[in-house]
Protein backbone atom coordinates (compact mmCIF):
# COMPACT_ATOMS: atom_id res chain seq x y z
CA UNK A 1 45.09 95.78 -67.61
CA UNK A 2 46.66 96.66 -71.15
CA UNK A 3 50.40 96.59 -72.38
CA UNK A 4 50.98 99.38 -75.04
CA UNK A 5 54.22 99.34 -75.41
CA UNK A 6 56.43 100.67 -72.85
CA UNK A 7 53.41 102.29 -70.35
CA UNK A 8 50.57 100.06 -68.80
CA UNK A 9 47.20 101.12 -68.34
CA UNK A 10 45.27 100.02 -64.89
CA UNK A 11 41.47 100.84 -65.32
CA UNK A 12 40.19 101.21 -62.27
CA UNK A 13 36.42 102.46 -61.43
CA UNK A 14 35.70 104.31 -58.33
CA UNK A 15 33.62 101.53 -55.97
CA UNK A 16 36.21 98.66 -56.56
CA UNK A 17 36.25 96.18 -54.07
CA UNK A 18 33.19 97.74 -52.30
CA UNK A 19 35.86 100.81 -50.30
CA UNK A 20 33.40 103.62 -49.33
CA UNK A 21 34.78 107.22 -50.28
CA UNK A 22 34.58 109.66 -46.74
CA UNK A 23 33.80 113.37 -47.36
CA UNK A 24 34.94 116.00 -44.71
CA UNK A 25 34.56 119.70 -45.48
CA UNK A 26 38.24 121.67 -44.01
CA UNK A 27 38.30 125.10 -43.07
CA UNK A 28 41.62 126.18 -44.54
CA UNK A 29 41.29 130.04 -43.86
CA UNK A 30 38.65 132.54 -42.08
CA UNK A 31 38.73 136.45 -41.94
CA UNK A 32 36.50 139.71 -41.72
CA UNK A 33 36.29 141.59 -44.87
CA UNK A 34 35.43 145.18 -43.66
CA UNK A 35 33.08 146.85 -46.42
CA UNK A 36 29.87 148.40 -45.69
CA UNK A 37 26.31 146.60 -47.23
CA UNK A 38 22.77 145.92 -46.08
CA UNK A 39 21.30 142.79 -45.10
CA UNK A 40 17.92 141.59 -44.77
CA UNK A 41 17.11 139.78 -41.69
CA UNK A 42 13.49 138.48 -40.90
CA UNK A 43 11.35 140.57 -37.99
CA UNK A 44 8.75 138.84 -35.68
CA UNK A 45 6.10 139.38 -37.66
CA UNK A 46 7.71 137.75 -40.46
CA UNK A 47 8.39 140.95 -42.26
CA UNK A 48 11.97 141.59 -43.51
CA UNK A 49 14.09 144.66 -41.66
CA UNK A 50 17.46 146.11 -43.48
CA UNK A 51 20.54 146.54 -41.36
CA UNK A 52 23.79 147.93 -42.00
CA UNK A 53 26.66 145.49 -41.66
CA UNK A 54 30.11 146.81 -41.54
CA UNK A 55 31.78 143.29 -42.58
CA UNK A 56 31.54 140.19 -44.25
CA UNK A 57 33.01 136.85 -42.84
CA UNK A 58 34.63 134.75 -45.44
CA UNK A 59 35.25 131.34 -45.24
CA UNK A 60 37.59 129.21 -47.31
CA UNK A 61 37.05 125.51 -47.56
CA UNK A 62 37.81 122.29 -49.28
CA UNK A 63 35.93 119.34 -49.69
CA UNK A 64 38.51 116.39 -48.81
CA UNK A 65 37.47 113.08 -50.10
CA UNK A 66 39.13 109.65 -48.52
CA UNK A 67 39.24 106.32 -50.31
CA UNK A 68 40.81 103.48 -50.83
CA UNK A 69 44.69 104.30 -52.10
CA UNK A 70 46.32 100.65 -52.02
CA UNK A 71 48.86 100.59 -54.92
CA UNK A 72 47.57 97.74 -57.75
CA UNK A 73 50.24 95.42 -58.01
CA UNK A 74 50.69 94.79 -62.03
């Protein structure tokens, strides 16, 4: 911890007091864009076969990381 002048500094490094961080990927939003493209999707004979899709699904997500958030007494 430093004093310079009025503000204080707390340096803190992720990993203090061994708290292990907990990642969870949130859906926040799903929909159907409607456009027409091809895809290529693998036959049984491991050959490739186009198709015409009509839509695309779109997902939006975060990445949402937990830790430890105990307020540092100074």
């Amino acid at each position: 911890m430093e004093i310079l002048g009025e503000y204080v500094s707390i340096s803190v490094s992720c990993g203090v007091h061994s708290v292990d961080t907990k990642s969870e990927i949130v859906k926040i939003l799903h929909f159907k864009q409607f456009y027409k493209h091809y895809v290529f999707v693998e036959d049984g004979e491991g050959g490739r076969k186009k198709l015409l899709k009509n839509y695309i699904d779109v997902n939006v997500c975060i990445d949402m990381v937990c830790g430890d958030t105990k307020n540092y007494e100074i």
